[in-house]
N, C-alpha and C. Protein backbone atom coordinates (compact mmCIF):
# COMPACT_ATOMS: atom_id res chain seq x y z
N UNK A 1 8.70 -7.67 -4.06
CA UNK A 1 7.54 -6.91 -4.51
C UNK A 1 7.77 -6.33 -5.90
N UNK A 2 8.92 -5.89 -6.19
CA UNK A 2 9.47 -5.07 -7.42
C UNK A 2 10.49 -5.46 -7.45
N UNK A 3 10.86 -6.03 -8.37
CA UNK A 3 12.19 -6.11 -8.78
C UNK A 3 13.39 -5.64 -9.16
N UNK A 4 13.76 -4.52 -9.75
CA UNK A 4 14.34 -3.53 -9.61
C UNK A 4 14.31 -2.56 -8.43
N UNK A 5 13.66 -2.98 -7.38
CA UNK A 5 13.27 -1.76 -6.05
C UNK A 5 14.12 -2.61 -4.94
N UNK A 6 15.53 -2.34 -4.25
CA UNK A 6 16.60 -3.46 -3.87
C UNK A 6 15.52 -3.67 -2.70
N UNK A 7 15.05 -2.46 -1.72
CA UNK A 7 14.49 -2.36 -0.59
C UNK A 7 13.62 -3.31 -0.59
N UNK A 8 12.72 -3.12 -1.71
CA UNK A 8 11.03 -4.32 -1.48
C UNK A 8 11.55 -5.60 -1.07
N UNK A 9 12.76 -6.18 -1.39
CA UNK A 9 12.91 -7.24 -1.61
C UNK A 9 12.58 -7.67 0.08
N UNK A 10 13.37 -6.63 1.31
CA UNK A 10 13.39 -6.90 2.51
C UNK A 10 12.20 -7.07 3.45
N UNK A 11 11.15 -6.38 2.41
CA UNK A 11 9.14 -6.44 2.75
C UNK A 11 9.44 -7.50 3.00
N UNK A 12 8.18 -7.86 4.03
CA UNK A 12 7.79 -8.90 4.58
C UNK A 12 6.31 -9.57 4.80
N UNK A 13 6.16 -8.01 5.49
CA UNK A 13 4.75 -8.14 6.01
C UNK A 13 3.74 -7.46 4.90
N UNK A 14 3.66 -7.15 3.60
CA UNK A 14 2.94 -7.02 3.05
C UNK A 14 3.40 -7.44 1.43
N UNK A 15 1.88 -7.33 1.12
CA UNK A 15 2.25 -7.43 -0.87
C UNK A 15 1.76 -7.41 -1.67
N UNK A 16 2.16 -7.56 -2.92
CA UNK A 16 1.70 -6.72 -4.02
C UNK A 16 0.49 -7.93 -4.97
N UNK A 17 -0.74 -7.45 -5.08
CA UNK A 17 -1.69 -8.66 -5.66
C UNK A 17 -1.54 -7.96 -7.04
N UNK A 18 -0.94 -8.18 -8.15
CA UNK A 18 -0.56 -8.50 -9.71
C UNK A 18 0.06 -6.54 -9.27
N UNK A 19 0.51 -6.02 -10.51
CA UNK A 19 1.35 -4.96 -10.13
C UNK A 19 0.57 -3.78 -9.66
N UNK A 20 -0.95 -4.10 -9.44
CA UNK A 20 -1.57 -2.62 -8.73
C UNK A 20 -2.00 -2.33 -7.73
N UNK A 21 -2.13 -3.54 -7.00
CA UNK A 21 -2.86 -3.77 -5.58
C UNK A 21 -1.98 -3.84 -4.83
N UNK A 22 -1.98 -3.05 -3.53
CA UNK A 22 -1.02 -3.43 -2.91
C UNK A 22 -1.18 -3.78 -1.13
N UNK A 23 -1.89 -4.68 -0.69
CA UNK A 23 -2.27 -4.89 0.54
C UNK A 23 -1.08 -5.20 1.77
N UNK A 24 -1.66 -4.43 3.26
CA UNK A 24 -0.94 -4.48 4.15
C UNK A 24 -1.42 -5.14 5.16
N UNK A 25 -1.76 -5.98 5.34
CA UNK A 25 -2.39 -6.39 6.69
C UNK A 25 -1.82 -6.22 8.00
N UNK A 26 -2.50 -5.89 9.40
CA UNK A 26 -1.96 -5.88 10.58
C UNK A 26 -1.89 -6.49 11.06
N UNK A 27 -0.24 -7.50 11.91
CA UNK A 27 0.14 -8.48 12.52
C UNK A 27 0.07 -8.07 13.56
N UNK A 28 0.24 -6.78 13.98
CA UNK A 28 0.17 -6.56 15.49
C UNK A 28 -0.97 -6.60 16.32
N UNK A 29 -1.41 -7.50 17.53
CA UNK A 29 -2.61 -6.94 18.48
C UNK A 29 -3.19 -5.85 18.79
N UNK A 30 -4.22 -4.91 18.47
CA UNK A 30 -4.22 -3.89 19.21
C UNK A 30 -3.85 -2.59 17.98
N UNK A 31 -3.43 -3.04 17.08
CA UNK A 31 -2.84 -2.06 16.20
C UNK A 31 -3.81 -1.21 15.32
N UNK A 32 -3.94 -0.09 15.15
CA UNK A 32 -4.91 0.62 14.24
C UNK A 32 -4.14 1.51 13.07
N UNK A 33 -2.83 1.28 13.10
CA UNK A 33 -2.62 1.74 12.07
C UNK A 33 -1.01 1.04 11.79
N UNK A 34 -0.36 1.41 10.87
CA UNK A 34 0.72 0.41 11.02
C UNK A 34 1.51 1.50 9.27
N UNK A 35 3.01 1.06 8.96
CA UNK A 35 3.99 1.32 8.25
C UNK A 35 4.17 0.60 7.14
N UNK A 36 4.09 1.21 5.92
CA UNK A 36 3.72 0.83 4.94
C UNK A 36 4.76 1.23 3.74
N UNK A 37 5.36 0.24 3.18
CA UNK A 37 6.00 0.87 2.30
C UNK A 37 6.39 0.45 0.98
N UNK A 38 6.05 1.96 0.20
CA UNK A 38 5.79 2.42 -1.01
C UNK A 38 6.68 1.95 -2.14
N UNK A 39 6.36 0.63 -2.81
CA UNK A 39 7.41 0.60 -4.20
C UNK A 39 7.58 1.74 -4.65
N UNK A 40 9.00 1.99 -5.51
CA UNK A 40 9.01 3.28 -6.06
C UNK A 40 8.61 2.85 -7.38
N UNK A 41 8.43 3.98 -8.09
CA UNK A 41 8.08 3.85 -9.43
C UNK A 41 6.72 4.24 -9.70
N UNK A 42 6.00 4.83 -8.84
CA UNK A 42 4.52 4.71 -9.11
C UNK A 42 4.23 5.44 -7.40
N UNK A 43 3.07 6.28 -8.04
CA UNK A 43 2.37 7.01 -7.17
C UNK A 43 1.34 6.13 -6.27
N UNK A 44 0.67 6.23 -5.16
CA UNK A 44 -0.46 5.43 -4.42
C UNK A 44 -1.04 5.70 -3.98
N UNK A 45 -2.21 5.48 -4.45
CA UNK A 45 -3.98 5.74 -3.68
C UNK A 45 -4.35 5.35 -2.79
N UNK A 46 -4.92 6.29 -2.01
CA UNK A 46 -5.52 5.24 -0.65
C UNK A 46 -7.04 5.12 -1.16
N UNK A 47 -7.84 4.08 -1.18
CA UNK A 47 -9.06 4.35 -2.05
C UNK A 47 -9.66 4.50 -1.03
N UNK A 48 -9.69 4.30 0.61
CA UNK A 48 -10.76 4.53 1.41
C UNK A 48 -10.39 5.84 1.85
N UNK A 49 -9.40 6.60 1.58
CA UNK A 49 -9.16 7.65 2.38
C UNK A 49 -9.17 9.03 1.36
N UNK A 50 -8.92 8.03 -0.08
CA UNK A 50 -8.45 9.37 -0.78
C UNK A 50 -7.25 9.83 -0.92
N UNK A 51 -6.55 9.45 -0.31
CA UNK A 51 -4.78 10.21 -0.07
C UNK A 51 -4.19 9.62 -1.00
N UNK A 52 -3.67 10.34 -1.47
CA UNK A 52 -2.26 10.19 -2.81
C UNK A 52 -0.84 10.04 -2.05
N UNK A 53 -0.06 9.33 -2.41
CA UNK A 53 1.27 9.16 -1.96
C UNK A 53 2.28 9.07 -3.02
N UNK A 54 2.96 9.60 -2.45
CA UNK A 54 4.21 10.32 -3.53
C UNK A 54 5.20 8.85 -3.79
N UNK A 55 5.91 8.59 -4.74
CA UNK A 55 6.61 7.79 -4.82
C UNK A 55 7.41 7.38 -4.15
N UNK A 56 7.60 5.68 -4.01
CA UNK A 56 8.58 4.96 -3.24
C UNK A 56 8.50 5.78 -1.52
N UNK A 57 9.35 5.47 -0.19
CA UNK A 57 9.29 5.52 0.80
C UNK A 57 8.41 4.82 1.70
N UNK A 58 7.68 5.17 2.49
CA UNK A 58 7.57 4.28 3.30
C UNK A 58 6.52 5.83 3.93
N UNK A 59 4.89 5.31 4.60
CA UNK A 59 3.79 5.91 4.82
C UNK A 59 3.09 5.35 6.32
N UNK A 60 2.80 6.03 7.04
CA UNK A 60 1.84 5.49 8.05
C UNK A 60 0.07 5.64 7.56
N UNK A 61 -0.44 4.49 8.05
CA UNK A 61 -1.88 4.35 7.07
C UNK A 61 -2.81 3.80 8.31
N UNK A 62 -3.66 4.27 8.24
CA UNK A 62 -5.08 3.86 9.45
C UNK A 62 -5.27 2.60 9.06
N UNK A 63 -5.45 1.71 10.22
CA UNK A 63 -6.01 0.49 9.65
C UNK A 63 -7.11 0.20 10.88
N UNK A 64 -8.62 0.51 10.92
CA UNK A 64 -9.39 0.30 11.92
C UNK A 64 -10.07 -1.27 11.52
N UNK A 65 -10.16 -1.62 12.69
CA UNK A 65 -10.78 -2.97 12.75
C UNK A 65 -11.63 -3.69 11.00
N UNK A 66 -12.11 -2.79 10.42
CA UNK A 66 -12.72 -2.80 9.45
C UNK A 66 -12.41 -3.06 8.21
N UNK A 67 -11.24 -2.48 8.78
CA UNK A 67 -10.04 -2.55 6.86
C UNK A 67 -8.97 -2.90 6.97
N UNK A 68 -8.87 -3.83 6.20
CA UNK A 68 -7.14 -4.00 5.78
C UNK A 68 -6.53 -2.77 5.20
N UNK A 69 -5.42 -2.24 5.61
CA UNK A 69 -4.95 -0.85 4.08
C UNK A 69 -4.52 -1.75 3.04
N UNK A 70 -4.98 -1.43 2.02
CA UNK A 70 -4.66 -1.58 0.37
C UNK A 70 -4.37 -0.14 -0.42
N UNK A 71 -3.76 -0.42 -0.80
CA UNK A 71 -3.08 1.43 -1.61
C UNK A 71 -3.19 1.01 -2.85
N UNK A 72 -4.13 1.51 -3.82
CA UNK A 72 -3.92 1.31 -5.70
C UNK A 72 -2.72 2.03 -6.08
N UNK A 73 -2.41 1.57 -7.05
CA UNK A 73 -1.12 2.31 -7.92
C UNK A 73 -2.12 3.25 -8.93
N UNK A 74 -1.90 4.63 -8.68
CA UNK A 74 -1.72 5.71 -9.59
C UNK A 74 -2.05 5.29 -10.78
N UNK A 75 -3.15 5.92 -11.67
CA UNK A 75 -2.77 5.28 -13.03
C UNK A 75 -3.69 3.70 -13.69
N UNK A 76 -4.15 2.64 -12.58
CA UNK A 76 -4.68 1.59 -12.73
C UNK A 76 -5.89 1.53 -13.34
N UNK A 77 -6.29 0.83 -14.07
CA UNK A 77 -7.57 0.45 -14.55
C UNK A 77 -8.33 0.61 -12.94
N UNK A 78 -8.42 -0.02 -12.39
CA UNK A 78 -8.94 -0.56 -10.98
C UNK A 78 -9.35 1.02 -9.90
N UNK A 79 -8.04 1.88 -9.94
CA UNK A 79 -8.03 2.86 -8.86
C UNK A 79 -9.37 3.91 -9.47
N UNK A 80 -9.74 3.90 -10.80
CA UNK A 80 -11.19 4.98 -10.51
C UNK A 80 -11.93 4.34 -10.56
N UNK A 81 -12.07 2.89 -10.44
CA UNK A 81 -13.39 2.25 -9.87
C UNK A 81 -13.51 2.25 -8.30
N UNK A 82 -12.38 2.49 -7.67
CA UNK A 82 -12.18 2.01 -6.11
C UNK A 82 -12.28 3.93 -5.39
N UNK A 83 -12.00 4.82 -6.11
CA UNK A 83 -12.08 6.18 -5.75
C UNK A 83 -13.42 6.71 -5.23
C-alpha cells in the first residue's frame, strides 16, 4: 500500500486507489463493520461518517449493506468534494 509503511505491505484485504483513496471491502458474511488499517503518514476521512482518523494504526469502520468503507486521505483534492 505504502512503501516505506513495513506493516501495509502485510494488507491484504484492502487498498489504496492512486495515493488518496483508500477502499475496504467486506469479505466476511454477515459482517457490518470490519478492521481497517491506516497507512501512516497521513490523516483519514471517513466521507460518509465524517470521522477523522489520526495517523497510521488500524480503526474499526461501519460497513452496512450499502457501503463499502473508503477513508480519503486528509488534505486531498477529492476529500472536500466527498465531505
Amino acid at each position: 500500500m505504502v512503501p516505506g509503511d513495513e506493516r501495509a505491505w502485510d494488507v491484504d484485504d484492502q487498498f489504496l486507489l492512486g495515493p488518496d483513496v483508500l477502499a475496504a471491502p467486506v469479505y466476511e458474511a454477515g459482517a457490518r463493520s470490519r478492521r481497517v488499517y491506516l497507512p501512516s503518514g497521513a490523516r483519514w476521512l471517513g466521507p460518509a461518517t465524517g470521522q477523522v482518523s489520526q495517523d497510521g494504526g488500524t480503526l474499526d469502520v461501519d460497513a452496512p449493506l450499502e457501503r463499502i468503507p473508503v477513508l480519503v486521505r486528509e488534505g486531498a483534492d477529492l476529500a472536500a468534494v466527498l465531505r
